[in-house]
Protein backbone atom coordinates (compact mmCIF):
# COMPACT_ATOMS: atom_id res chain seq x y z
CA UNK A 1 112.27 101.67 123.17
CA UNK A 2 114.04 98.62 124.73
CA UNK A 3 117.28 100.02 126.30
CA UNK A 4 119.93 97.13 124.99
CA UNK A 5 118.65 97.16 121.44
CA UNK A 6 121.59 97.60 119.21
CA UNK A 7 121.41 99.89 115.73
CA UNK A 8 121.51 96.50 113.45
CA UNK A 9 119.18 94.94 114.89
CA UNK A 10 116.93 97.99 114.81
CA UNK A 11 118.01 98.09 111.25
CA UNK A 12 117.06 94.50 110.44
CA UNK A 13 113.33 95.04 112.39
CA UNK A 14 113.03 98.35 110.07
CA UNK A 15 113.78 96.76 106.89
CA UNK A 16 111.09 93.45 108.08
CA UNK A 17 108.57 96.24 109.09
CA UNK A 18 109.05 97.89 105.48
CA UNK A 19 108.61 94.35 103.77
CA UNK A 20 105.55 93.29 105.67
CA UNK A 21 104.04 96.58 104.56
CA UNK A 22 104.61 95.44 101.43
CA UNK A 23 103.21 91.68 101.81
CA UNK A 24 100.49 92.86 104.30
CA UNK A 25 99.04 95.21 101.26
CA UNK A 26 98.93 93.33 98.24
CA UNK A 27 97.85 89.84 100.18
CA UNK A 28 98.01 90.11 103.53
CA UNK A 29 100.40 87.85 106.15
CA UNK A 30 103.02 90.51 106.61
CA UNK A 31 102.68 88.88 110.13
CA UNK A 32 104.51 86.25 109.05
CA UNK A 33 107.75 88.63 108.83
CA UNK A 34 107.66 91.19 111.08
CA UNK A 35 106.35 89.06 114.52
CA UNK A 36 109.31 86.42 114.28
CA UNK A 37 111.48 89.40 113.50
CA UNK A 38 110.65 91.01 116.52
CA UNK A 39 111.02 88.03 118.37
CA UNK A 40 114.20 86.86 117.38
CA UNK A 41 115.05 90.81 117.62
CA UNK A 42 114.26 91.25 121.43
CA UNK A 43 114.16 88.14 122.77
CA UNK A 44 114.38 88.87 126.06
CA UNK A 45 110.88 91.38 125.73
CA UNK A 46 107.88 89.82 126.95
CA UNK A 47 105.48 88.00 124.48
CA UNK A 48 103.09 90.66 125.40
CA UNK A 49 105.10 93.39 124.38
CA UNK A 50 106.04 91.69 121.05
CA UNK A 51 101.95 91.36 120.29
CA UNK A 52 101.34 94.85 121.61
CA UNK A 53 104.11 96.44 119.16
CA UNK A 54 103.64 94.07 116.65
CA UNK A 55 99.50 95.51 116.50
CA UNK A 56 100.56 99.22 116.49
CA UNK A 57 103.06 98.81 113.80
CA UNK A 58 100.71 96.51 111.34
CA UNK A 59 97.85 99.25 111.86
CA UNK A 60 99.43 102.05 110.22
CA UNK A 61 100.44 99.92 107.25
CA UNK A 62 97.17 98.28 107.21
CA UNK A 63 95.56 101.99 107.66
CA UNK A 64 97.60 102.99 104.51
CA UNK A 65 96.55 100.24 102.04
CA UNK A 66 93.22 101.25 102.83
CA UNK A 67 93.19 104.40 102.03
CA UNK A 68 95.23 103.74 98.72
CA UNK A 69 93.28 100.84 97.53
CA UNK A 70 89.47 102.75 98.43
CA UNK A 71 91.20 105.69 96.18
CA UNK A 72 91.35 103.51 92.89
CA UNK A 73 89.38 100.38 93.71
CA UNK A 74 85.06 100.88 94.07
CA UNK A 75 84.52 98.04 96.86
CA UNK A 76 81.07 97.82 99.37
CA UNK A 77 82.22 99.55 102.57
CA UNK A 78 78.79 98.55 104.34
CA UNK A 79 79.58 94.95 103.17
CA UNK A 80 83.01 95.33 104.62
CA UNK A 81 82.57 97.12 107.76
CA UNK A 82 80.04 94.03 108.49
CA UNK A 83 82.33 91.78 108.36
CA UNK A 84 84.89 93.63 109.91
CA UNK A 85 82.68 93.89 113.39
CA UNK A 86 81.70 90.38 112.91
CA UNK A 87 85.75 89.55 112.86
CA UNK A 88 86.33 92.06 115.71
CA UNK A 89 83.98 89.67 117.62
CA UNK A 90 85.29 86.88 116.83
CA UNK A 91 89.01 87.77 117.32
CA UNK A 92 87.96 88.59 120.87
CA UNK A 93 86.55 85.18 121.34
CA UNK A 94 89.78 83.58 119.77
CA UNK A 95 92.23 85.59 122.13
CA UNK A 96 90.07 84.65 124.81
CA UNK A 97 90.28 80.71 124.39
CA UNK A 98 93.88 81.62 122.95
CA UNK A 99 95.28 80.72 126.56
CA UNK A 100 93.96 77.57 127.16
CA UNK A 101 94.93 75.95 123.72
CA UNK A 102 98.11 73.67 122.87
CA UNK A 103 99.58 75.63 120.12
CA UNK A 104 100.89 72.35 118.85
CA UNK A 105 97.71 70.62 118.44
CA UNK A 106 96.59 73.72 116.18
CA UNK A 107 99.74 73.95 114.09
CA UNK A 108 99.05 70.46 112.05
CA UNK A 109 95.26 71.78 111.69
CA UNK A 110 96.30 75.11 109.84
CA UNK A 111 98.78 73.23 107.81
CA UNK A 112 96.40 71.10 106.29
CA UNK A 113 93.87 74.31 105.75
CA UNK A 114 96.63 75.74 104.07
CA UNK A 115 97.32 73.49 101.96
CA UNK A 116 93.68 73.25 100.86
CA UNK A 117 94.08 76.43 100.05
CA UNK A 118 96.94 76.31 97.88
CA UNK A 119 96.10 73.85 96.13
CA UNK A 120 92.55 75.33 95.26
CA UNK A 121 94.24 78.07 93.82
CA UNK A 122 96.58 76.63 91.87
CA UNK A 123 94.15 73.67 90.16
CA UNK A 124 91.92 76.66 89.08
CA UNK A 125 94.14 79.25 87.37
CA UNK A 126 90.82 81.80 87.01
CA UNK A 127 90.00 81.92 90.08
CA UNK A 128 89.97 85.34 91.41
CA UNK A 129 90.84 87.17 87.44
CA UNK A 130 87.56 87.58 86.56
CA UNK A 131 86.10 90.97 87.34
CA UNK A 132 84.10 91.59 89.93
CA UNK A 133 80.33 91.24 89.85
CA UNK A 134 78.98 94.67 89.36
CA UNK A 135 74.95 93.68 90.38
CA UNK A 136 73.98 93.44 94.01
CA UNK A 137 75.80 90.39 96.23
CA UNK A 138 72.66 88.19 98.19
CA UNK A 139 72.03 88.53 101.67
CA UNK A 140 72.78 84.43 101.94
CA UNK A 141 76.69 85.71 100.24
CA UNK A 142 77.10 88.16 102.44
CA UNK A 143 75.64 86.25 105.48
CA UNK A 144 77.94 83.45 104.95
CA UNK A 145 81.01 85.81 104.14
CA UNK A 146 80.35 87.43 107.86
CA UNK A 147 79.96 83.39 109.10
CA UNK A 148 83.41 82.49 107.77
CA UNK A 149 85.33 85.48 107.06
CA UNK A 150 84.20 87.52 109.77
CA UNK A 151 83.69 85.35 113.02
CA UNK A 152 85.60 82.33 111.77
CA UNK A 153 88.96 84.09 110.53
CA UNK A 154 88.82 86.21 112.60
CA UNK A 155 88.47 83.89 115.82
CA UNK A 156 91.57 82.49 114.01
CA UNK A 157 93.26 86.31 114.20
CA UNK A 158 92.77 86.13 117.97
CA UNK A 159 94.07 82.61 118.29
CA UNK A 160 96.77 82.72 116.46
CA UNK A 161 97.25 85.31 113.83
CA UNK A 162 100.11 84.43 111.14
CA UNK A 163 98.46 84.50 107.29
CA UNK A 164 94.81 86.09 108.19
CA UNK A 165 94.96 88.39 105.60
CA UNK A 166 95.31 85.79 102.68
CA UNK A 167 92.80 83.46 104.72
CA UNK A 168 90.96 86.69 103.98
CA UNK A 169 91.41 87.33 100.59
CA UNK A 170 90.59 83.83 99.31
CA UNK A 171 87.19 83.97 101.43
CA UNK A 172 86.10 87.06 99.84
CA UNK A 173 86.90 86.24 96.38
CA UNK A 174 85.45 82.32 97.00
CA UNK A 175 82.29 83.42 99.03
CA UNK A 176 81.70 87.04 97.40
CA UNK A 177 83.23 86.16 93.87
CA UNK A 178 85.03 89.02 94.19
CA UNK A 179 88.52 89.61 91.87
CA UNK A 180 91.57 89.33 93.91
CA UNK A 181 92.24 92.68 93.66
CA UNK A 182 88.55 93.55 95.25
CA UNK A 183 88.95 91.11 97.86
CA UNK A 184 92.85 92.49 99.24
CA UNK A 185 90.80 95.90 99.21
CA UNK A 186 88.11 94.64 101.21
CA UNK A 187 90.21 92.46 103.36
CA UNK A 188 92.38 95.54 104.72
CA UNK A 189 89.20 97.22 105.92
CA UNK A 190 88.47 94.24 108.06
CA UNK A 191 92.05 93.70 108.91
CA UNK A 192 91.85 97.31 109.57
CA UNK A 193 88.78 96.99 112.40
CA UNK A 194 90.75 93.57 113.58
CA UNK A 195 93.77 95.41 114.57
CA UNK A 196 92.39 98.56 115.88
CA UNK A 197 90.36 96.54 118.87
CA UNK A 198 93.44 94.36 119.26
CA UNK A 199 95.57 97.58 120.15
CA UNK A 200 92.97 99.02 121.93
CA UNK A 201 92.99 96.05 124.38
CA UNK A 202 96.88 95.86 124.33
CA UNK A 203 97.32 99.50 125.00
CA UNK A 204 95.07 99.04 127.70
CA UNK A 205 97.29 96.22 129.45
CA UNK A 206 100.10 98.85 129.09
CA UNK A 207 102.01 96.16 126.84
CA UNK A 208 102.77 98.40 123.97
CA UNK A 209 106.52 99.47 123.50
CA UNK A 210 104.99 102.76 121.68
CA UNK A 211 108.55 104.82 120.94
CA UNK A 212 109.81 100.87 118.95
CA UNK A 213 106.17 101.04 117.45
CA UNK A 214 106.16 104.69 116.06
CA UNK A 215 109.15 104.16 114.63
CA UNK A 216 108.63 100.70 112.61
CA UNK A 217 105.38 101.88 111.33
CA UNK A 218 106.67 104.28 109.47
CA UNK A 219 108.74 101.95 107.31
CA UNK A 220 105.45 100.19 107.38
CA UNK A 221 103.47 102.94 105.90
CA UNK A 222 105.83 103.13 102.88
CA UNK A 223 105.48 99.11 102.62
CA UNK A 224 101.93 98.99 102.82
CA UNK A 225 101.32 102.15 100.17
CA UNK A 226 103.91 100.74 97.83
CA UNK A 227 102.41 97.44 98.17
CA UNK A 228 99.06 98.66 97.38
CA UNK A 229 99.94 100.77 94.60
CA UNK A 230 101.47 97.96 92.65
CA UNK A 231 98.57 95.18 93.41
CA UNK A 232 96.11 97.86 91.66
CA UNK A 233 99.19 98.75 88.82
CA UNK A 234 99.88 94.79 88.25
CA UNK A 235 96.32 93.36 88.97
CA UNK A 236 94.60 90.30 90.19
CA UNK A 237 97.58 88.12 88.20
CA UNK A 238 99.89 89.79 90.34
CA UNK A 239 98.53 89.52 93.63
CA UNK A 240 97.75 85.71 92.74
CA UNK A 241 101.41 84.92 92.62
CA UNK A 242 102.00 86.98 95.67
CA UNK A 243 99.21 84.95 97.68
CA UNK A 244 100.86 81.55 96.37
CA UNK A 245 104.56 82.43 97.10
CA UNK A 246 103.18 83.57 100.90
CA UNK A 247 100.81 80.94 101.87
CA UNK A 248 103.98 77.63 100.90
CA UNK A 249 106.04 80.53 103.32
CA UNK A 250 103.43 79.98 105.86
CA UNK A 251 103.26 76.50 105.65
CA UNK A 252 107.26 76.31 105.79
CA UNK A 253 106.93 78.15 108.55
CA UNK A 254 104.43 76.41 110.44
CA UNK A 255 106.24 72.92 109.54
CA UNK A 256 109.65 74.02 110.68
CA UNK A 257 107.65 75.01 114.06
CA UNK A 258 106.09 71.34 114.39
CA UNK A 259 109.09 69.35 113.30
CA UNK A 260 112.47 71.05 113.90
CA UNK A 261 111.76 74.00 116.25
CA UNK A 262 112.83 73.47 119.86
């Protein structure tokens, strides 16, 4: 626990881990919230560090939605844990290259993915509602879901991180015609695989602030199992307006970063 970390602060980082439970579970991105947070919270802690803590918080939360969601939602764990080691490859490749990279040259890149993205969802109102296909998925589907959401979002996860899980969600449900409710399900197991050799690698540096951690995941935990609880209550409508409302955050984000951000 950093030593000159003041009750409000630790507060404010509680109440961000609690929230990005909450995002992280019904769409994914809690990211987005809780790694600024920390930053702006401890901004004299290493970079390191602020990965390191920021993995062994978003595990537990990540951990929890999985659990709920397998509970209540029948989803194709082989399927899953497939492309879960093909995006535990590929977010070791993207942290390796991660150094060498211009953040700013990426930042325009993602902006105009996400925007793709946002606007495919909202010029086809259906997409993700309709049930999920209850026959077998092809071996080209799930060969191409591994391609893009295994190795290529998750060489994104390694290279830069912020809004994987809805980069997730809308591959499954595009590539696997899955609901959106299917796809968040499916998505936390291969966040869940993502994160766990992330922290394994961190924890091996020594660059996890473990006591800071503990702590913020368990506001996490009750984010992430509230979040999932009301995705599966509410539905694919639901977690449809969530993915909209965080992916124009994202791209806020990233804009403010490029244009106005020291």
């Amino acid at each position: 626990m950093p030593a000159d970390i003041s009750l409000t602060v630790l507060s404010l980082l509680c109440l961000a881990a609690l929230t990005a439970g909450w995002i992280d579970a019904v769409v994914g991105g809690g990211g987005l919230l809780l790694l600024p947070a920390l930053l702006v919270g401890l901004p004299h802690t290493p970079a390191a560090f602020i990965l390191g803590t920021n993995k062994s918080t978003a595990i537990v939360g990540t951990t929890a939605a999985t659990v709920t969601y397998l509970r209540k939602t029948p989803i194709d764990v082989r399927i899953a844990l497939r492309i879960g080691l093909a995006a535990l490859a590929g977010s070791l490749a993207g942290a390796f290259f991660a150094a060498g990279i211009n953040s700013d040259v990426l930042r325009p890149v993602i902006m105009v993915v996400l925007l793709a993205v946002l606007v495919f969802v909202l010029v086809r109102p259906a997409f993700g509602t309709a049930p999920a296909p209850s026959g077998p998925v092809t071996r080209q589907r799930v060969l191409a879901a591994v391609l893009i959401a295994g190795l290529g979002i998750g060489f994104y996860d390694g290279l830069i991180g912020p809004g994987t899980g809805a980069f997730l969600v809308v591959a499954l449900a595009a590539v696997l015609h899955m609901d959106l409710v299917t796809s968040s399900a499916t998505a936390k197991v291969i966040n869940v695989c993502t994160n766990a050799g992330a922290l394994t690698m961190f924890a091996f540096q020594g660059t996890v602030m473990w006591q800071l951690g503990g702590l913020l995941a368990l506001f996490n935990l009750v984010g992430g199992m509230v979040g999932a609880r009301m995705a599966l209550k509410r539905g694919a409508g639901f977690v449809r307006g969530v993915l909209v409302v965080v992916v124009v955050a994202l791209l806020c984000k990233l804009a403010f970063d490029q244009w106005f951000a020291a």
